[in-house]
PDB file of N, CA and C in Angstrom:
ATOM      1  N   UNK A   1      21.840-114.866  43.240  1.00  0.00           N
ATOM      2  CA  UNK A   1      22.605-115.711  44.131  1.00  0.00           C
ATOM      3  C   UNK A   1      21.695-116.819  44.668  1.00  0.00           C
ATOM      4  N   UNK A   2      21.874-117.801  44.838  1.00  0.00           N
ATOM      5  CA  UNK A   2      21.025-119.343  45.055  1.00  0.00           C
ATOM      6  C   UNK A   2      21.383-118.936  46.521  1.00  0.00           C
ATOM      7  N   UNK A   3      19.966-119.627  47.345  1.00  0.00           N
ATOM      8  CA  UNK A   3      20.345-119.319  49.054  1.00  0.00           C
ATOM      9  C   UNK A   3      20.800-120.644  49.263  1.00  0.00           C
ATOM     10  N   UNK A   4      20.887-120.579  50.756  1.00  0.00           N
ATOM     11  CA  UNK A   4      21.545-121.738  51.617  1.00  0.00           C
ATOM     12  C   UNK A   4      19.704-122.182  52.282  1.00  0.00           C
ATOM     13  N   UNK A   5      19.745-123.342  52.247  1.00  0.00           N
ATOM     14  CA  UNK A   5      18.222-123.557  53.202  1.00  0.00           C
ATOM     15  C   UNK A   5      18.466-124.544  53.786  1.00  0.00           C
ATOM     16  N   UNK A   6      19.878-124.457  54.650  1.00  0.00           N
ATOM     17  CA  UNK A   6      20.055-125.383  55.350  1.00  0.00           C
ATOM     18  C   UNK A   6      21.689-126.214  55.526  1.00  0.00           C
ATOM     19  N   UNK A   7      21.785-126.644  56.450  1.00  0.00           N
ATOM     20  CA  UNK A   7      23.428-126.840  56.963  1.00  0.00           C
ATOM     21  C   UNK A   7      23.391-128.196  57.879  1.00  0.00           C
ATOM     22  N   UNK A   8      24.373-128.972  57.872  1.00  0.00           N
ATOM     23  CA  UNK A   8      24.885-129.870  59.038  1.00  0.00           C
ATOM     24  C   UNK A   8      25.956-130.024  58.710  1.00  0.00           C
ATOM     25  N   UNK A   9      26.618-130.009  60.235  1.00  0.00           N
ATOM     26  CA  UNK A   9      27.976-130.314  60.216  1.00  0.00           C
ATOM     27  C   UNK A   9      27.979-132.237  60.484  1.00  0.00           C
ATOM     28  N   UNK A  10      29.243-132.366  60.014  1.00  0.00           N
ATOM     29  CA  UNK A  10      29.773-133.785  59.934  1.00  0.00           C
ATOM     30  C   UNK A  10      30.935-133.813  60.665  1.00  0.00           C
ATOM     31  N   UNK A  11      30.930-134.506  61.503  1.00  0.00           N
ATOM     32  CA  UNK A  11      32.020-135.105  62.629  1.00  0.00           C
ATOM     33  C   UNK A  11      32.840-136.631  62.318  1.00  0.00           C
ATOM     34  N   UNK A  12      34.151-136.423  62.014  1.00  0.00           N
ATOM     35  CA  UNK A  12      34.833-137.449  61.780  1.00  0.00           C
ATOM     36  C   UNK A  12      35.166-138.198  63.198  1.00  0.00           C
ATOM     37  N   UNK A  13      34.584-139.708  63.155  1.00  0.00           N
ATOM     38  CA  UNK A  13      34.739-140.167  64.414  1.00  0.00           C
ATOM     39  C   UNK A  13      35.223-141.713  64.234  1.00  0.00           C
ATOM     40  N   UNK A  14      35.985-142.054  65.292  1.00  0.00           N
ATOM     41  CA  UNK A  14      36.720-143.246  65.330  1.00  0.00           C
ATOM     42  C   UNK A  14      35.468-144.960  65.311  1.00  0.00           C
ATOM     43  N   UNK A  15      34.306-144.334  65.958  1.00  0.00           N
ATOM     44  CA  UNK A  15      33.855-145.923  66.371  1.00  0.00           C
ATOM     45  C   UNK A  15      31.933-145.255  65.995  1.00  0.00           C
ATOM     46  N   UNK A  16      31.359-144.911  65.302  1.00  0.00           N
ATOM     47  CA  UNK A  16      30.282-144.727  64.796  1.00  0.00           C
ATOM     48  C   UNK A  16      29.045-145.522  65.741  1.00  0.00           C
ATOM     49  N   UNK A  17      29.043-146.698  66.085  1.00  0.00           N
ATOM     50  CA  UNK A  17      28.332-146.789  67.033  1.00  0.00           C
ATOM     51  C   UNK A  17      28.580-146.312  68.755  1.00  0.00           C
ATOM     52  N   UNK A  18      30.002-145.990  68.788  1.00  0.00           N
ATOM     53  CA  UNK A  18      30.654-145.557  70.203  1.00  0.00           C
ATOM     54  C   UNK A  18      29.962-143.961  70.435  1.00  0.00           C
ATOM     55  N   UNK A  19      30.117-143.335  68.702  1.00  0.00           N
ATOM     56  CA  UNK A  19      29.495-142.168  68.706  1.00  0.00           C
ATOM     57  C   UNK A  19      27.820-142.178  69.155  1.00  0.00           C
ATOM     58  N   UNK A  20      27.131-142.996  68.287  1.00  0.00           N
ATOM     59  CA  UNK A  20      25.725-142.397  68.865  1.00  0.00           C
ATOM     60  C   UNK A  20      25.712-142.980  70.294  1.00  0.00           C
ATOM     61  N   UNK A  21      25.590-143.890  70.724  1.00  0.00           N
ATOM     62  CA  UNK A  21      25.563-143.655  72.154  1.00  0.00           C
ATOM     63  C   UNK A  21      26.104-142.801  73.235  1.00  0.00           C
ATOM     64  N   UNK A  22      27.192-142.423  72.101  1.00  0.00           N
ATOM     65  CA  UNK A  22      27.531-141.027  73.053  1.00  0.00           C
ATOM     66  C   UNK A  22      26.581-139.728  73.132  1.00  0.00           C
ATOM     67  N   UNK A  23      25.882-139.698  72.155  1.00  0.00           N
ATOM     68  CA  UNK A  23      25.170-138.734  71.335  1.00  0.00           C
ATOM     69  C   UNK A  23      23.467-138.707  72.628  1.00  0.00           C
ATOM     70  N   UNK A  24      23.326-140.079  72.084  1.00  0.00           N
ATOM     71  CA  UNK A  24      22.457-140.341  72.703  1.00  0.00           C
ATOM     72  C   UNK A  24      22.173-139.961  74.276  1.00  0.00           C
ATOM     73  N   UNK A  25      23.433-140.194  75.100  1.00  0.00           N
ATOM     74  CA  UNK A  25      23.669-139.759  76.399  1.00  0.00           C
ATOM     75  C   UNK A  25      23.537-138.558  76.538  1.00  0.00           C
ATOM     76  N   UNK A  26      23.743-137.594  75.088  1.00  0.00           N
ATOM     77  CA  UNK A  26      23.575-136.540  75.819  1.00  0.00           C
ATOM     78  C   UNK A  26      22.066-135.623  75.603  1.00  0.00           C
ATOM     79  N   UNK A  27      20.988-136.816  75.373  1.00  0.00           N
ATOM     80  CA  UNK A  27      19.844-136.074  74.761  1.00  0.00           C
ATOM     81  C   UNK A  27      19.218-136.477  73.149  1.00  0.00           C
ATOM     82  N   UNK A  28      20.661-136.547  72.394  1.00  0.00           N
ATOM     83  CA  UNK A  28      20.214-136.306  71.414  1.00  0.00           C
ATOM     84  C   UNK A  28      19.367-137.800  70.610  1.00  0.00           C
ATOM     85  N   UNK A  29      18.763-138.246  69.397  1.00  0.00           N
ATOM     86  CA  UNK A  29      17.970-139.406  68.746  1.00  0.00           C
ATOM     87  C   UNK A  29      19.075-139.289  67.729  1.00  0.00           C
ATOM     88  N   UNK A  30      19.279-140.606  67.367  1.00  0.00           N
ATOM     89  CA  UNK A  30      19.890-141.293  66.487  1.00  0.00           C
ATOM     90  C   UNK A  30      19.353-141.880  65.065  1.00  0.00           C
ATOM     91  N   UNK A  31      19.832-142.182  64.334  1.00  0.00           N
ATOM     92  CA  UNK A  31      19.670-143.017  63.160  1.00  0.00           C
ATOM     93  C   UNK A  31      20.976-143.130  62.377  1.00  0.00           C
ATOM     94  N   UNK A  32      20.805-144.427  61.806  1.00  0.00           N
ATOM     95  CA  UNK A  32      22.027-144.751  60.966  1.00  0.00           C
ATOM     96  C   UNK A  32      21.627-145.128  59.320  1.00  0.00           C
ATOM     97  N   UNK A  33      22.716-144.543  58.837  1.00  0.00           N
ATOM     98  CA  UNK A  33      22.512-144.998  57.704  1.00  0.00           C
ATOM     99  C   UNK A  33      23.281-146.219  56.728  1.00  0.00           C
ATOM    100  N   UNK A  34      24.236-146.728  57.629  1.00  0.00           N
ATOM    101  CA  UNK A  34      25.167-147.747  58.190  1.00  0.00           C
ATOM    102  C   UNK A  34      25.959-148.242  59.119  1.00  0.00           C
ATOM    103  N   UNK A  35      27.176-149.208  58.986  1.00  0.00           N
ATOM    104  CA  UNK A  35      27.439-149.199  60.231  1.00  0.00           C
ATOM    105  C   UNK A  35      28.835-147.998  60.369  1.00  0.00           C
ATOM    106  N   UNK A  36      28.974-147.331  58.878  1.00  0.00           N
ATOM    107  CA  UNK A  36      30.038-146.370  58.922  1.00  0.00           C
ATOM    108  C   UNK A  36      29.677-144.929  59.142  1.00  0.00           C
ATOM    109  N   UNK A  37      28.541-144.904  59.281  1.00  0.00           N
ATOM    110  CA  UNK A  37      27.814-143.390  59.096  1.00  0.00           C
ATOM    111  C   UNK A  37      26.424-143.364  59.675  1.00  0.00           C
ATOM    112  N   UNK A  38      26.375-142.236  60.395  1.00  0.00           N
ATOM    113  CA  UNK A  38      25.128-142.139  60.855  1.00  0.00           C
ATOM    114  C   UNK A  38      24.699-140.770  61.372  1.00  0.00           C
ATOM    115  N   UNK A  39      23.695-140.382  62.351  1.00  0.00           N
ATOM    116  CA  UNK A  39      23.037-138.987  62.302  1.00  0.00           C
ATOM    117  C   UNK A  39      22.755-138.717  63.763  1.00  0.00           C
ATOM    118  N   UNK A  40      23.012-137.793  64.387  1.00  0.00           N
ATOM    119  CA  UNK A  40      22.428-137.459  65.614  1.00  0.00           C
ATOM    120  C   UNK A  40      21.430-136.488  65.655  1.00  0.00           C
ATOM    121  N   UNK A  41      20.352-136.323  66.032  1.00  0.00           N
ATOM    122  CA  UNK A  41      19.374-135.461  65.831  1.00  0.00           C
ATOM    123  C   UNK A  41      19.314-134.816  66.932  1.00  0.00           C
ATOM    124  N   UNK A  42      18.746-133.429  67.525  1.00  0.00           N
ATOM    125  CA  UNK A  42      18.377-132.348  68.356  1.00  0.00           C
ATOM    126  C   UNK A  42      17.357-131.539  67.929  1.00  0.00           C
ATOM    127  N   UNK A  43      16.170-131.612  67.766  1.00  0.00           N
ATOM    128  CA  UNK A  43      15.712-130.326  67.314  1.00  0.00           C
ATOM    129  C   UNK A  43      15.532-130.262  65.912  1.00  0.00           C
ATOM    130  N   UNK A  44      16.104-129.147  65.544  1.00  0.00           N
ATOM    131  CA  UNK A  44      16.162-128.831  64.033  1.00  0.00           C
ATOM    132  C   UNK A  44      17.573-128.857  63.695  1.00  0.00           C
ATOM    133  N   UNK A  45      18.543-129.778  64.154  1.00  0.00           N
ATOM    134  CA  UNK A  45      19.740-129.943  64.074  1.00  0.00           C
ATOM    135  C   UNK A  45      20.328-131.384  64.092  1.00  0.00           C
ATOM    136  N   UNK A  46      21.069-131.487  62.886  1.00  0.00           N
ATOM    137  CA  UNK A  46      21.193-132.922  62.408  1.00  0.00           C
ATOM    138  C   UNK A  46      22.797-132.952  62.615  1.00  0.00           C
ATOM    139  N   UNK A  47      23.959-133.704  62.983  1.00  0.00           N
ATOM    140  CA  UNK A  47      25.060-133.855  62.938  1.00  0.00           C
ATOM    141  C   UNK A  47      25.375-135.141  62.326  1.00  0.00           C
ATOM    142  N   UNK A  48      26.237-135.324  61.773  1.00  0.00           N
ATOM    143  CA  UNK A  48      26.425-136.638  60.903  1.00  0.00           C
ATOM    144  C   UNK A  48      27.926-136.962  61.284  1.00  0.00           C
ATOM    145  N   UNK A  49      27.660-138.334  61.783  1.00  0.00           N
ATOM    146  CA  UNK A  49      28.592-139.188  62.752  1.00  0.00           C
ATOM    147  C   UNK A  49      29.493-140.250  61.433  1.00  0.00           C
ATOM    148  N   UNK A  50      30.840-139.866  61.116  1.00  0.00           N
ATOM    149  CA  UNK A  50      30.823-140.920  59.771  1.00  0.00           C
ATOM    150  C   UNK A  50      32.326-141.310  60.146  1.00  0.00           C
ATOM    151  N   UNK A  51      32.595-142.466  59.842  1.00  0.00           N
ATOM    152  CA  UNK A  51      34.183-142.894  59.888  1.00  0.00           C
ATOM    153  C   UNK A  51      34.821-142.372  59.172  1.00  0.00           C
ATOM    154  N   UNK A  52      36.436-142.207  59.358  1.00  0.00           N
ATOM    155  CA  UNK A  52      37.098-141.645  58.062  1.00  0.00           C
ATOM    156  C   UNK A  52      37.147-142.517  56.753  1.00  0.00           C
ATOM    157  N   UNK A  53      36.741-141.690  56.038  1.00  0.00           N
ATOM    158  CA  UNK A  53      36.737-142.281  54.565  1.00  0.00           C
ATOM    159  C   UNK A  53      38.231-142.643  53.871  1.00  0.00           C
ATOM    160  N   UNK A  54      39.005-141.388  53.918  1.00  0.00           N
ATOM    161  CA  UNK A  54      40.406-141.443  53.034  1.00  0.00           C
ATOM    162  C   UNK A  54      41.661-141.563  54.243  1.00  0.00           C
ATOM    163  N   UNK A  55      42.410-141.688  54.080  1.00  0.00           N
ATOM    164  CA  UNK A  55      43.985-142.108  54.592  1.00  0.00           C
ATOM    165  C   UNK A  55      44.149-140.596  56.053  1.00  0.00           C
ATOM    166  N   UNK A  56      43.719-139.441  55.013  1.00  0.00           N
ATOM    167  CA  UNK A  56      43.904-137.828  55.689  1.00  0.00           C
ATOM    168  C   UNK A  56      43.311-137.796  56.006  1.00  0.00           C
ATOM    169  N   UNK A  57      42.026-138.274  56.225  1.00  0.00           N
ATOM    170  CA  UNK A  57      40.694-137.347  57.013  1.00  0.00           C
ATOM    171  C   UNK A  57      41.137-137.442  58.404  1.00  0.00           C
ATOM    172  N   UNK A  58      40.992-136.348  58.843  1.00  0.00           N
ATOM    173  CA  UNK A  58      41.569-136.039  60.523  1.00  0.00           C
ATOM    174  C   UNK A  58      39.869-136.308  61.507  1.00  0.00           C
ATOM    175  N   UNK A  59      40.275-137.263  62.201  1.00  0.00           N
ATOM    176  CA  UNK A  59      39.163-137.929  63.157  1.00  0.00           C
ATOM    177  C   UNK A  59      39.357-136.751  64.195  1.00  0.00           C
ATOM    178  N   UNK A  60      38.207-136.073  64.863  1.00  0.00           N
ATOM    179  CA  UNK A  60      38.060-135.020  65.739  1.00  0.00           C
ATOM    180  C   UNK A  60      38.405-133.618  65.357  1.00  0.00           C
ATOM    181  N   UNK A  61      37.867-133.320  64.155  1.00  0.00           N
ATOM    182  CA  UNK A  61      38.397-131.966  63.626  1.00  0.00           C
ATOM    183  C   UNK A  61      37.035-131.113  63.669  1.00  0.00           C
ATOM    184  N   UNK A  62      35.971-131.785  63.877  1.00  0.00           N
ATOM    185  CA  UNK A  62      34.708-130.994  63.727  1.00  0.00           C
ATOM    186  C   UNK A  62      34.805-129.942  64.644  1.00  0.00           C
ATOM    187  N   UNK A  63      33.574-128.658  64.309  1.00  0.00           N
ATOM    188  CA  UNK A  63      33.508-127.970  65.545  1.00  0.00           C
ATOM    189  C   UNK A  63      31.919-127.591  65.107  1.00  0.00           C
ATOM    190  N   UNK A  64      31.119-126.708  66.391  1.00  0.00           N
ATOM    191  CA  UNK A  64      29.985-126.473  66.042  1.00  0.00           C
ATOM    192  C   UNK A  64      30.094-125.847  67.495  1.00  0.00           C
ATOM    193  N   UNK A  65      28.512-124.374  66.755  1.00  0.00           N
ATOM    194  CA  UNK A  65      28.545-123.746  67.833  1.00  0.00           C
ATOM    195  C   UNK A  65      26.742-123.113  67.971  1.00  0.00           C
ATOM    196  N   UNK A  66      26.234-124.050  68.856  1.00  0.00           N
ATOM    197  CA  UNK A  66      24.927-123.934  69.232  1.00  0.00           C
ATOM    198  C   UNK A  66      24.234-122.779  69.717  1.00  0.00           C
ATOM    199  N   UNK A  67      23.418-121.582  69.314  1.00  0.00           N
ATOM    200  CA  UNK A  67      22.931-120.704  69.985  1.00  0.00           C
ATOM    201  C   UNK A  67      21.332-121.174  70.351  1.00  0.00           C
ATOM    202  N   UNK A  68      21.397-121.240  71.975  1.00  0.00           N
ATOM    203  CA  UNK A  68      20.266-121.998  72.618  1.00  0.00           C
ATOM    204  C   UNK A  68      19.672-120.712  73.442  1.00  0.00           C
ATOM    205  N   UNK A  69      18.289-121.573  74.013  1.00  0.00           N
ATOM    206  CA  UNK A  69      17.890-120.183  74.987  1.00  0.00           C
ATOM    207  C   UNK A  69      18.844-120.397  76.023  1.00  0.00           C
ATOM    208  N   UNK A  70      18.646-121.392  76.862  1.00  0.00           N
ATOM    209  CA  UNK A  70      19.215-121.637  78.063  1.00  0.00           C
ATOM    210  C   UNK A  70      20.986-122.147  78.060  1.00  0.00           C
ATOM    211  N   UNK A  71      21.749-122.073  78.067  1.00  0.00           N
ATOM    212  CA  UNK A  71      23.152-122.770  78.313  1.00  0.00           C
ATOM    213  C   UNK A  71      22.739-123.544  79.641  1.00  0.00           C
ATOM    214  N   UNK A  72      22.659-122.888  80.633  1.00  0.00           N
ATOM    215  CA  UNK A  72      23.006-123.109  81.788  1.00  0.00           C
ATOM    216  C   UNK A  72      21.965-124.858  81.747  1.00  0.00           C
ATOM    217  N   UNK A  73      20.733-125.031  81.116  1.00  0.00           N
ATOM    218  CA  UNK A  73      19.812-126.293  81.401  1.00  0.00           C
ATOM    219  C   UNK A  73      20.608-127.469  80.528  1.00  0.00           C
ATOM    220  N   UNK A  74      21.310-126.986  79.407  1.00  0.00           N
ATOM    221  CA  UNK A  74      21.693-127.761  78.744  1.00  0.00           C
ATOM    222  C   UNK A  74      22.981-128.042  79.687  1.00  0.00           C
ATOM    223  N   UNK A  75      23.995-127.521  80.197  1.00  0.00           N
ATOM    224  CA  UNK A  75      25.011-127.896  81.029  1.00  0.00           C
ATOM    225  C   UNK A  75      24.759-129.146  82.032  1.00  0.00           C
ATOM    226  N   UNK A  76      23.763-128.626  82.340  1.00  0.00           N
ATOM    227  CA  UNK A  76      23.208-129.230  84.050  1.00  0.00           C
ATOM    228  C   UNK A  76      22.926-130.989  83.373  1.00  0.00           C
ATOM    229  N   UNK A  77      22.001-130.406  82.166  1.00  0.00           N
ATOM    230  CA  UNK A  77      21.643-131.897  81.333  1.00  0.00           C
ATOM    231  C   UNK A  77      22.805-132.979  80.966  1.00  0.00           C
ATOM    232  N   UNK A  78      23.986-131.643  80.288  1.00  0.00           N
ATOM    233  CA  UNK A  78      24.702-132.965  79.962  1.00  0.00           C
ATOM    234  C   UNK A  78      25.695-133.024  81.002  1.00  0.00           C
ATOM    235  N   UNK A  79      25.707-132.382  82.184  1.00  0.00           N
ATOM    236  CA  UNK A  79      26.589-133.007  83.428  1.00  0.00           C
ATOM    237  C   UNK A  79      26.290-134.331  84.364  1.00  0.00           C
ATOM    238  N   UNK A  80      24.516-134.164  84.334  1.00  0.00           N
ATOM    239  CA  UNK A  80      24.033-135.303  84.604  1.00  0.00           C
ATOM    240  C   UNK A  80      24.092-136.392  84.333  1.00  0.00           C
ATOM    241  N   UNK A  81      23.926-136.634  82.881  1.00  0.00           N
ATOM    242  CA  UNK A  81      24.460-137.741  82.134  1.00  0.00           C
ATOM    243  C   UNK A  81      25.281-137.862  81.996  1.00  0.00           C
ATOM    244  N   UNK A  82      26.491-137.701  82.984  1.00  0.00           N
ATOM    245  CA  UNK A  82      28.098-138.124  82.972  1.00  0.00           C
ATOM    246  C   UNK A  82      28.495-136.857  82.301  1.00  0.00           C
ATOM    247  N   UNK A  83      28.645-136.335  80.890  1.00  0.00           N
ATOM    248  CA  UNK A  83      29.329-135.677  80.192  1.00  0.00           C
ATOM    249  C   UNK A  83      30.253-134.461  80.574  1.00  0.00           C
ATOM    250  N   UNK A  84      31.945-134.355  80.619  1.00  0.00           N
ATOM    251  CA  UNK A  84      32.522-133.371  81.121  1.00  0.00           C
ATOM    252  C   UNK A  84      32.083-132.213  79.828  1.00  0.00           C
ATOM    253  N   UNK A  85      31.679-130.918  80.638  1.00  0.00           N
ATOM    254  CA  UNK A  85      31.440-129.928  80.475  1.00  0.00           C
ATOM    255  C   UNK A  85      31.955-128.560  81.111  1.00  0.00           C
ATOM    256  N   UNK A  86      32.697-127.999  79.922  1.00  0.00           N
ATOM    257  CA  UNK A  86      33.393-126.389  80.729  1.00  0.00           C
ATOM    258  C   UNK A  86      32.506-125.266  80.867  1.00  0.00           C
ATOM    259  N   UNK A  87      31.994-124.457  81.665  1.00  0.00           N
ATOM    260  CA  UNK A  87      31.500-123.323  82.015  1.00  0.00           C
ATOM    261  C   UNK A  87      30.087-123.888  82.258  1.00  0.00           C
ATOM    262  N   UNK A  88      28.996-123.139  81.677  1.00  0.00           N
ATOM    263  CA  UNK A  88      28.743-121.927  81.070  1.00  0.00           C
ATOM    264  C   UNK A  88      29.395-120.668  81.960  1.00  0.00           C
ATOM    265  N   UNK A  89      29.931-119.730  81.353  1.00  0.00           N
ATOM    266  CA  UNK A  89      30.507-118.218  82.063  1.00  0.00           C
ATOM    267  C   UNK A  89      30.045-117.357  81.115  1.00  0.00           C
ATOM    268  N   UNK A  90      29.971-115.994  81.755  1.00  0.00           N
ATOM    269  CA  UNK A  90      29.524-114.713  81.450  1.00  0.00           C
ATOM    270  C   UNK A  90      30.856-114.241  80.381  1.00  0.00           C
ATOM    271  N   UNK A  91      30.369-113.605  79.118  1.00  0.00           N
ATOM    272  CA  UNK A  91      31.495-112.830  78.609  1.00  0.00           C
ATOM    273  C   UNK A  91      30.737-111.729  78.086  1.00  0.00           C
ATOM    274  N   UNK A  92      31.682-110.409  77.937  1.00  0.00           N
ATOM    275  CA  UNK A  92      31.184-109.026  77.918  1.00  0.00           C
ATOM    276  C   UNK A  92      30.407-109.064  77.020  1.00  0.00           C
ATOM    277  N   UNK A  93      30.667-109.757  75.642  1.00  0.00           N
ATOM    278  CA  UNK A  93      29.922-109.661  74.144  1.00  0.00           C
ATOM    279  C   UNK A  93      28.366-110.123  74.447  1.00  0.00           C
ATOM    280  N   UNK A  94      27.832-109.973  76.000  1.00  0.00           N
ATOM    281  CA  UNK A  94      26.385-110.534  75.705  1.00  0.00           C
ATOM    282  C   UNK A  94      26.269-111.961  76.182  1.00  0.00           C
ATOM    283  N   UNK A  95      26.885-112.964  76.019  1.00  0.00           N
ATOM    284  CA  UNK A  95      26.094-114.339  75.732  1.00  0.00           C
ATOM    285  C   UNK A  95      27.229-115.334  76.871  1.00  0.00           C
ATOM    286  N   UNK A  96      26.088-116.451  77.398  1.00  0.00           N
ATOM    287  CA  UNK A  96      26.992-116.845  78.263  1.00  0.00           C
ATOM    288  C   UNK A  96      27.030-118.145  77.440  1.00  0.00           C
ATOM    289  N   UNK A  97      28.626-118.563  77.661  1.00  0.00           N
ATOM    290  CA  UNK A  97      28.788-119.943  77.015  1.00  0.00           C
ATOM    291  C   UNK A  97      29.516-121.097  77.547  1.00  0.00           C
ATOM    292  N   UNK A  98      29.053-122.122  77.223  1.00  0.00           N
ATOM    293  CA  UNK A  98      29.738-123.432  77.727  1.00  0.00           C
ATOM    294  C   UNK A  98      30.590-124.169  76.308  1.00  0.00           C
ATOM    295  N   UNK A  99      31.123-125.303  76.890  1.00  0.00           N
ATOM    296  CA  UNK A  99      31.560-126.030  75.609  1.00  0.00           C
ATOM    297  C   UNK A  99      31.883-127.877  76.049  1.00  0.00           C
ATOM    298  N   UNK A 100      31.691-128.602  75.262  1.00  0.00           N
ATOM    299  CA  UNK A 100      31.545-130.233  75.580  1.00  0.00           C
ATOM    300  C   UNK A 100      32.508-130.430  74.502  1.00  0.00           C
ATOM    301  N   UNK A 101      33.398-131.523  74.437  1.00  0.00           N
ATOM    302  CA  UNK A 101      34.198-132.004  73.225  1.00  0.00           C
ATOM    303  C   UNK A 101      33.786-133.365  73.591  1.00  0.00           C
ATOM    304  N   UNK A 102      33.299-134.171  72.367  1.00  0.00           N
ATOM    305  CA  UNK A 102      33.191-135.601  72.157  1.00  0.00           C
ATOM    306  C   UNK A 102      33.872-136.357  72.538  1.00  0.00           C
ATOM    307  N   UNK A 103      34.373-138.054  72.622  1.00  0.00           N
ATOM    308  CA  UNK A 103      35.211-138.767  73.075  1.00  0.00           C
ATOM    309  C   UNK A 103      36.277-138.672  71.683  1.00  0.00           C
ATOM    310  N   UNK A 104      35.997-138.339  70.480  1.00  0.00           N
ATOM    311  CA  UNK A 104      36.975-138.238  69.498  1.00  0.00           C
ATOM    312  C   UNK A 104      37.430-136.639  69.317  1.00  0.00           C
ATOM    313  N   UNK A 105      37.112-135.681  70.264  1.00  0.00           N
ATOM    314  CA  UNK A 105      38.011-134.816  70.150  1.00  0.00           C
ATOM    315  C   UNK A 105      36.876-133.524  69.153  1.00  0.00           C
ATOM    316  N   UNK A 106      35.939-133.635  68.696  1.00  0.00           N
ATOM    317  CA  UNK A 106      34.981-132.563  68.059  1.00  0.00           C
ATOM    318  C   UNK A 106      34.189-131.937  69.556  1.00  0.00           C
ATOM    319  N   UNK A 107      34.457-130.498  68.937  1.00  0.00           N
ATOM    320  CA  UNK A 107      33.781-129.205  69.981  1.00  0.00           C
ATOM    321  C   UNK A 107      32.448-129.155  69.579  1.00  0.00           C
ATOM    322  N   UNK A 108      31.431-129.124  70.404  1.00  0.00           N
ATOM    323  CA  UNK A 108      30.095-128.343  70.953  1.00  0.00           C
ATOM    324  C   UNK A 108      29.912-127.028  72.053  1.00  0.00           C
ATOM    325  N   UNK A 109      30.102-125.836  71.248  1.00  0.00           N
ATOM    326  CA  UNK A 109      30.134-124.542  72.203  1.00  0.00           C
ATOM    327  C   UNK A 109      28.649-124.405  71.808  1.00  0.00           C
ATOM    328  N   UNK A 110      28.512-123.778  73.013  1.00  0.00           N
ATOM    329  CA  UNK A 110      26.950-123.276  72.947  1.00  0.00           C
ATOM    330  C   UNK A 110      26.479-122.231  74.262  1.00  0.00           C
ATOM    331  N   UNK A 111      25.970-121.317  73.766  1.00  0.00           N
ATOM    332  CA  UNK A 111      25.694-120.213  74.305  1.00  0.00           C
ATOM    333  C   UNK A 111      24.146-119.490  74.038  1.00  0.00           C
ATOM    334  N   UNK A 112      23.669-118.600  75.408  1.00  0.00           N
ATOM    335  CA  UNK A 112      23.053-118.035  75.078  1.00  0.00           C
ATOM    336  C   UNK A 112      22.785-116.690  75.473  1.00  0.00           C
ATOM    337  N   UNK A 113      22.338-115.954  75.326  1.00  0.00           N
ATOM    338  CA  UNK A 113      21.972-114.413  75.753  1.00  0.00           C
ATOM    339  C   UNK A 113      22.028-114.078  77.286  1.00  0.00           C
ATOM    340  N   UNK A 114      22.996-113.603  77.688  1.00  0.00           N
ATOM    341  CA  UNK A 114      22.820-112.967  79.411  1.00  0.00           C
ATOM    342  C   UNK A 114      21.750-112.674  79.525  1.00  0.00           C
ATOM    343  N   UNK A 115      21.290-112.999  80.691  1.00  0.00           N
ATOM    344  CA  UNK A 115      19.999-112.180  81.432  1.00  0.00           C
ATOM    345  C   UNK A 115      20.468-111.660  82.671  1.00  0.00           C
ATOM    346  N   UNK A 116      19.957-110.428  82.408  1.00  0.00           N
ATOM    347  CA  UNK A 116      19.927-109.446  83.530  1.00  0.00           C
ATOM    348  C   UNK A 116      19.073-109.364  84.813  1.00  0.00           C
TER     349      UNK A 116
END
């Protein structure tokens, strides 16, 4: 079986430069690879910001789900910088989580391990 060594999700978005500055606000570094497509960086995590290509591609369908140490620093971070943000809250399964949706409608949940 051939492995996987690696993943990014792609976010269908209405205005590609509206996106990285959104991106940007919340932390993350940018690059483009035009003015239809481009990349938000975090870490070891790349998201790719691209206009719709075909007639169907549904703008805001992405989703992604971040396992971080902290939720709660990343909340505080992107509340600061304007960004509406739900929770972080406690759930039984262990991990506390928050969630951010973009100005085009793609989810960022992200959670991390309760501490006791």
């Amino acid at each position: 079986m051939v492995a996987v060594r690696g993943y990014e999700p792609i976010f269908t978005v209405t205005d590609v430069a509206a996106s990285r500055a959104h991106y940007e606000l919340l932390g993350f570094t940018t690059s483009e690879h035009d003015e239809s497509y481009a990349f938000a960086h975090w870490d070891n995590l790349t998201i790719h910001l691209c206009e719709p290509e075909e007639a169907d591609d549904i703008v805001g369908a992405g989703a992604l789900y971040l396992h971080l140490d902290d939720a709660d620093a990343v909340a505080e971070q992107w509340r600061a910088a304007g960004a509406s943000v739900i929770g972080p809250e406690d759930f039984d399964y262990g991990k506390r989580e928050g969630s951010h949706v973009d100005p085009d409608g793609n989810l960022i949940r992200f959670g991390s391990p309760l501490r006791h």
